[in-house]
N, C-alpha and C. Protein backbone atom coordinates (compact mmCIF):
# COMPACT_ATOMS: atom_id res chain seq x y z
N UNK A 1 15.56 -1.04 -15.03
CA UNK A 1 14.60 -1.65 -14.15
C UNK A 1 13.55 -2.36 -14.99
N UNK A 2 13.45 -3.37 -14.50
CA UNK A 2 12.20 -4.38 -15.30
C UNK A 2 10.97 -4.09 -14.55
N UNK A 3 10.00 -4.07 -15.52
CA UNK A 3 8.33 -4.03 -14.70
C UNK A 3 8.02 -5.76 -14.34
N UNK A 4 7.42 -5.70 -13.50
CA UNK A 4 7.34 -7.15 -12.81
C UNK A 4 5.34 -6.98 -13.15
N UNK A 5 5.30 -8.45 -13.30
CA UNK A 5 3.97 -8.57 -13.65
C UNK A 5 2.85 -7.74 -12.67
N UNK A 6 3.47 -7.48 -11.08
CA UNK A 6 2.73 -6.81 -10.19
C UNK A 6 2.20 -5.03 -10.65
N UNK A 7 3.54 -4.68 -11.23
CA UNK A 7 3.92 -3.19 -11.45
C UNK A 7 2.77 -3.23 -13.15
N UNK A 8 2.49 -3.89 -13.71
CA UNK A 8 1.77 -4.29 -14.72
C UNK A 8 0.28 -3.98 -14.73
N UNK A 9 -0.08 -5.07 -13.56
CA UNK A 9 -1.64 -5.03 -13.10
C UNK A 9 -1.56 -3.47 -12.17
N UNK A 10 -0.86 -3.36 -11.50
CA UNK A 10 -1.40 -1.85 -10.69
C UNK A 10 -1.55 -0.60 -11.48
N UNK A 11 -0.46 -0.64 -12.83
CA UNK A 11 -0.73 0.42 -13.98
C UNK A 11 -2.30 0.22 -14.42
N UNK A 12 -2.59 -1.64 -15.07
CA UNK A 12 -3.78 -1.55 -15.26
C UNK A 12 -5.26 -1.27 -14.49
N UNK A 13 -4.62 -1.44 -13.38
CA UNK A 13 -5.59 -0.85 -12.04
C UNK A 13 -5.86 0.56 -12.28
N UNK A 14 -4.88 1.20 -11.90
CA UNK A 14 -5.23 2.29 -12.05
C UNK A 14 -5.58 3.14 -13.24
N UNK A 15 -5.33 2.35 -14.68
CA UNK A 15 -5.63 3.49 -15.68
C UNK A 15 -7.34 2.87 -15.54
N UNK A 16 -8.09 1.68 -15.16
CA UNK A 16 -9.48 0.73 -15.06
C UNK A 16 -10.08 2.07 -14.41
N UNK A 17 -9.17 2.35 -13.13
CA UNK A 17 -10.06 3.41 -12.26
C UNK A 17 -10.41 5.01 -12.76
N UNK A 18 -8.92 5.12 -13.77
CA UNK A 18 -9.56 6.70 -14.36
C UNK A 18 -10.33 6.53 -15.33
N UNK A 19 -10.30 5.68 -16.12
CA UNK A 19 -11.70 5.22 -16.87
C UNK A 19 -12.72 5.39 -16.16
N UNK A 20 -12.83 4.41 -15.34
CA UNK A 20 -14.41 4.55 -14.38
C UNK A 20 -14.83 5.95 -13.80
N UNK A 21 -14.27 6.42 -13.08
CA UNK A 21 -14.42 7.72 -12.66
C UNK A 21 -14.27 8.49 -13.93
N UNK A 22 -14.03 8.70 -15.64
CA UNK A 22 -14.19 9.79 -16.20
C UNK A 22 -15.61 9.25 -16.71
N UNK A 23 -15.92 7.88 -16.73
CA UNK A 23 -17.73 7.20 -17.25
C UNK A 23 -18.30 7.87 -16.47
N UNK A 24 -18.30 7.80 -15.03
CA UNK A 24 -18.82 8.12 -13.87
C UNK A 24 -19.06 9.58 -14.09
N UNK A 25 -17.78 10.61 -14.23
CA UNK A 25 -18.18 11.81 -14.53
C UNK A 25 -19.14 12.32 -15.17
N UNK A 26 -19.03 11.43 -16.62
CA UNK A 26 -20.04 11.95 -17.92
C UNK A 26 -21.11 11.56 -17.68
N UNK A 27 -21.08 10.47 -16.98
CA UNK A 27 -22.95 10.13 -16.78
C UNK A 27 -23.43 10.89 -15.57
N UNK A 28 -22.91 11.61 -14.83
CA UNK A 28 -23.48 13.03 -13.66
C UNK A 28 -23.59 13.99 -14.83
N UNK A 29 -22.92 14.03 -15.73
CA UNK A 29 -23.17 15.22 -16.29
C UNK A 29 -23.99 15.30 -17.41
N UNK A 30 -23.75 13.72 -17.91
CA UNK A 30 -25.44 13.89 -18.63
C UNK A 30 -27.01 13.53 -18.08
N UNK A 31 -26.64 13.29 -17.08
CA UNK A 31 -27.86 13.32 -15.96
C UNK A 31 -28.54 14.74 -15.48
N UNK A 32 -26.91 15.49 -15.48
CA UNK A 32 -27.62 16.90 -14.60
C UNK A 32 -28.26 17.37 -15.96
N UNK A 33 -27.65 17.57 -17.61
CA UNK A 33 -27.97 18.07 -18.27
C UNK A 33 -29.59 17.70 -18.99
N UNK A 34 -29.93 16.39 -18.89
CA UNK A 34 -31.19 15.57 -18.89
C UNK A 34 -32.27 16.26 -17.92
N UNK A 35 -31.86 16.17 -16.69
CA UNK A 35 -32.82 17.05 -15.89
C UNK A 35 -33.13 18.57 -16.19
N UNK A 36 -31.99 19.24 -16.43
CA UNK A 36 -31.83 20.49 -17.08
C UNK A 36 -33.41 20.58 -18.20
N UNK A 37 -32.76 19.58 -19.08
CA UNK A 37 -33.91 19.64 -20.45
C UNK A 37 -35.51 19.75 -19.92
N UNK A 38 -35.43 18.87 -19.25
CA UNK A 38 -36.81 18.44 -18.61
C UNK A 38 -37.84 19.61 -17.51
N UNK A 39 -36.25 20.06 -17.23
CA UNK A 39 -37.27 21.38 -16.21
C UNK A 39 -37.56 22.58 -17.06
N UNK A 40 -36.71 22.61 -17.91
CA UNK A 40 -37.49 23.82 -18.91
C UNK A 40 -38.28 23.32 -19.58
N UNK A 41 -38.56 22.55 -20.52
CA UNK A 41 -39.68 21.53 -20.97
C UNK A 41 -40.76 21.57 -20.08
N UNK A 42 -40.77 21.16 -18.57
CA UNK A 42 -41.55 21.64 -18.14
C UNK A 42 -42.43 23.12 -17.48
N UNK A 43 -41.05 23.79 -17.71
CA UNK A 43 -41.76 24.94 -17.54
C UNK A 43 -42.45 25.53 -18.98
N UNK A 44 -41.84 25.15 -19.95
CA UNK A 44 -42.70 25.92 -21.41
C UNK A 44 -43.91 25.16 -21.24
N UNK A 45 -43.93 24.36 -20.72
CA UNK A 45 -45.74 23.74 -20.62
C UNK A 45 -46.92 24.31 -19.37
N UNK A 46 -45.97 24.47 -18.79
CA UNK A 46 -46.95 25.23 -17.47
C UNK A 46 -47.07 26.25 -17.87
N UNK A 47 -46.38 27.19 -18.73
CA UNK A 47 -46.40 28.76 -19.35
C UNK A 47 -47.74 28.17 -20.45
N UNK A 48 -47.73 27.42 -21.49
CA UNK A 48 -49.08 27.34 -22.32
C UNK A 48 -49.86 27.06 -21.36
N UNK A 49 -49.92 26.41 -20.05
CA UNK A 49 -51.46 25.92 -19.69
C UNK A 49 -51.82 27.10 -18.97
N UNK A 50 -50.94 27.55 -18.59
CA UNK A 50 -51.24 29.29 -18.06
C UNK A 50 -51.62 30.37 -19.33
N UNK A 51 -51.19 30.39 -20.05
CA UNK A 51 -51.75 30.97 -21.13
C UNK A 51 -53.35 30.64 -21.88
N UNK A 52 -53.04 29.45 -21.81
CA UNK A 52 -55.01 28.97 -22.22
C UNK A 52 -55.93 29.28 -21.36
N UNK A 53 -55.00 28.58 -19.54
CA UNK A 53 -56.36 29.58 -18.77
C UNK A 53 -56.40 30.86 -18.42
N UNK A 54 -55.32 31.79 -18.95
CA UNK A 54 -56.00 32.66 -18.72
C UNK A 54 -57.26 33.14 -19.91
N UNK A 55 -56.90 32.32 -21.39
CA UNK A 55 -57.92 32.59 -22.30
C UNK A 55 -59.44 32.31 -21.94
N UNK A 56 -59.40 30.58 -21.20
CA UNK A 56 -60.53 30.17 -20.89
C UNK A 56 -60.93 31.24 -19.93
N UNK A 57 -60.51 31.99 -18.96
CA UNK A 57 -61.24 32.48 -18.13
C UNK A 57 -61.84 33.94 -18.85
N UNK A 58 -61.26 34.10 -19.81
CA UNK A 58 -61.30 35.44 -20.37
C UNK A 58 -62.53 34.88 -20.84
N UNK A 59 -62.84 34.06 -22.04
CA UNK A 59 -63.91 32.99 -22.30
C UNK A 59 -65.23 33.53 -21.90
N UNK A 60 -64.82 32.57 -20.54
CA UNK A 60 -65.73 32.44 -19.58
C UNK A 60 -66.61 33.97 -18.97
N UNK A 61 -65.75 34.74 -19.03
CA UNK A 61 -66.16 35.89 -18.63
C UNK A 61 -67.05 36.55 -19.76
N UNK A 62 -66.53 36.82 -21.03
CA UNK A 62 -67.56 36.71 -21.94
C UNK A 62 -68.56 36.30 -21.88
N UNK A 63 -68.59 34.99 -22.16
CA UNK A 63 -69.96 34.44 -21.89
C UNK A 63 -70.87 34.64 -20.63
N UNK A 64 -70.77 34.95 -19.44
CA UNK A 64 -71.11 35.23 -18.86
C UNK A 64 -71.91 36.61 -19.03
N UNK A 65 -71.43 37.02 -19.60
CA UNK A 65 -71.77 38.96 -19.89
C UNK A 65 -73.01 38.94 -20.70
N UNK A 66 -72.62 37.35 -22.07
CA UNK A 66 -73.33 37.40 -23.24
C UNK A 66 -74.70 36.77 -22.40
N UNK A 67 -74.49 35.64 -21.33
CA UNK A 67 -75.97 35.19 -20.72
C UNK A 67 -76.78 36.23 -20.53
N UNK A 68 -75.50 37.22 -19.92
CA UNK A 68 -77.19 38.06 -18.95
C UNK A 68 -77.49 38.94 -19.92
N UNK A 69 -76.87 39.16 -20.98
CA UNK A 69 -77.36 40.45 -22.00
C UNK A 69 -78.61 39.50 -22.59
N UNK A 70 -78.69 38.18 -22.96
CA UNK A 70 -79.26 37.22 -23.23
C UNK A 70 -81.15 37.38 -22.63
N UNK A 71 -80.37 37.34 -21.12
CA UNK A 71 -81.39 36.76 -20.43
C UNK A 71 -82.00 38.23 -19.88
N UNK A 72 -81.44 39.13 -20.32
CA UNK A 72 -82.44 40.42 -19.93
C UNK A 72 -84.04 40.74 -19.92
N UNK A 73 -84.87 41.10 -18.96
CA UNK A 73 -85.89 40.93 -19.17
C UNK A 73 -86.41 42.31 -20.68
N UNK A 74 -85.81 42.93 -20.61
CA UNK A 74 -86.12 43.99 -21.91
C UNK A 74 -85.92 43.20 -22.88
N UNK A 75 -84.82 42.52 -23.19
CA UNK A 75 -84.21 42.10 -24.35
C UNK A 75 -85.69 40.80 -25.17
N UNK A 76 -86.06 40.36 -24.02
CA UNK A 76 -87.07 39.11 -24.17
C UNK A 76 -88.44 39.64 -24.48
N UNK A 77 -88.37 40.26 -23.59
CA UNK A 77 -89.75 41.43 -24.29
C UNK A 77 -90.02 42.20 -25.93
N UNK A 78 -89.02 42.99 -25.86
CA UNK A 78 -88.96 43.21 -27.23
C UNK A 78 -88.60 42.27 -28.40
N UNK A 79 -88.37 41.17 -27.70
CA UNK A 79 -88.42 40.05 -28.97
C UNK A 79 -89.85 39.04 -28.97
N UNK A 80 -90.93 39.21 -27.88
CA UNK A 80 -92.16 39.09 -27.73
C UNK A 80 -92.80 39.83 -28.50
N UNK A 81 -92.91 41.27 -28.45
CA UNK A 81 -93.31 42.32 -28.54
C UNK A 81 -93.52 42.08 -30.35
N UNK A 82 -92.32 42.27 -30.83
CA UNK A 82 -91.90 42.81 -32.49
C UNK A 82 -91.69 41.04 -33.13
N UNK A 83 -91.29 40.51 -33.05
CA UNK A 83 -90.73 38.97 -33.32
C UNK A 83 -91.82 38.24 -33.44
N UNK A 84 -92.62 38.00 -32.23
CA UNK A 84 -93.51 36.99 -32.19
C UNK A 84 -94.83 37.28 -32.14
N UNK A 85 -95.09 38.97 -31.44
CA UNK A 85 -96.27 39.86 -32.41
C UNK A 85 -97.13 39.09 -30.48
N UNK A 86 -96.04 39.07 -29.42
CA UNK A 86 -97.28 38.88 -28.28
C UNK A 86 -97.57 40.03 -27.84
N UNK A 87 -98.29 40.18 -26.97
CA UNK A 87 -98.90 41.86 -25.87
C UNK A 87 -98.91 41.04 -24.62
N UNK A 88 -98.98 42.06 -23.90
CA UNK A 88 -100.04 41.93 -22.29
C UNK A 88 -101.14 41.12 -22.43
N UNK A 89 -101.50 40.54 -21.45
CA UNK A 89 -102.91 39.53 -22.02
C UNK A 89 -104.32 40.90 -21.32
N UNK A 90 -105.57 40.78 -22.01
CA UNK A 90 -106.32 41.77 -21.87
C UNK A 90 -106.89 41.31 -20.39
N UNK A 91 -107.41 42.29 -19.32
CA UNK A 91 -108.19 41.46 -18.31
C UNK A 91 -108.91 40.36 -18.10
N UNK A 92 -109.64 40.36 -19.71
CA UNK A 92 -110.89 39.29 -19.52
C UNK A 92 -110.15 37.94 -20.16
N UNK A 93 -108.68 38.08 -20.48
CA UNK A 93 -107.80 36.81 -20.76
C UNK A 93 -107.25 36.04 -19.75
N UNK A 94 -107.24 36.56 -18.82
CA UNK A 94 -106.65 35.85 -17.24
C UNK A 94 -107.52 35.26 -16.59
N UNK A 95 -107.06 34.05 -16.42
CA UNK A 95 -107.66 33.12 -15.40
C UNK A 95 -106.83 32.97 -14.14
N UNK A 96 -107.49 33.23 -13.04
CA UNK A 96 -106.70 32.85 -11.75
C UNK A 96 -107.10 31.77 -10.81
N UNK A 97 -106.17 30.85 -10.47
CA UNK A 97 -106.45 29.96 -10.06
C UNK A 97 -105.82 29.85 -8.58
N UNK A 98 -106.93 29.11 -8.09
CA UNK A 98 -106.98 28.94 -6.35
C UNK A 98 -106.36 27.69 -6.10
């Protein structure tokens, strides 16, 4: 049996189409695997920004503790007191004003 130029092109037809469909395959599959990369990528980044805030808040809480130990009225006093050498003012030091 002879192949006729028809029987020719439909071989080349069809081997055109398993080509295309195995391109077709690999590029779904390096697509799914691309997205893949990207969602863990993004999750190791949401894990550090979760990790810093929980530092910043830790931070924050510190400092907060350190203001008011700061801003204590004892703490300011005794650094009046011994530090800067002030007192109570004597009665006849007060002026009151109307």
């Amino acid at each position: 049996m002879k192949m006729t130029v028809t029987d020719k092109t439909w071989g080349r037809w069809r081997f055109s189409r398993l080509i295309f469909g195995a391109l077709m395959f690999m590029a779904v599959i390096l697509v799914s695997v691309w997205f893949r990369i990207s969602i863990t990528n993004i999750d190791y980044r949401i894990a550090e920004e979760m990790h810093l805030r929980d530092r910043l808040l830790e931070e924050n809480r510190r400092l907060k503790i350190e203001i008011a130990t700061l801003k204590s009225p004892g703490r300011i006093e005794s650094i009046a007191r011994n530090t800067l050498g002030m007192d109570y003012p004597e009665r006849d030091q007060v002026i009151f004003l109307k």
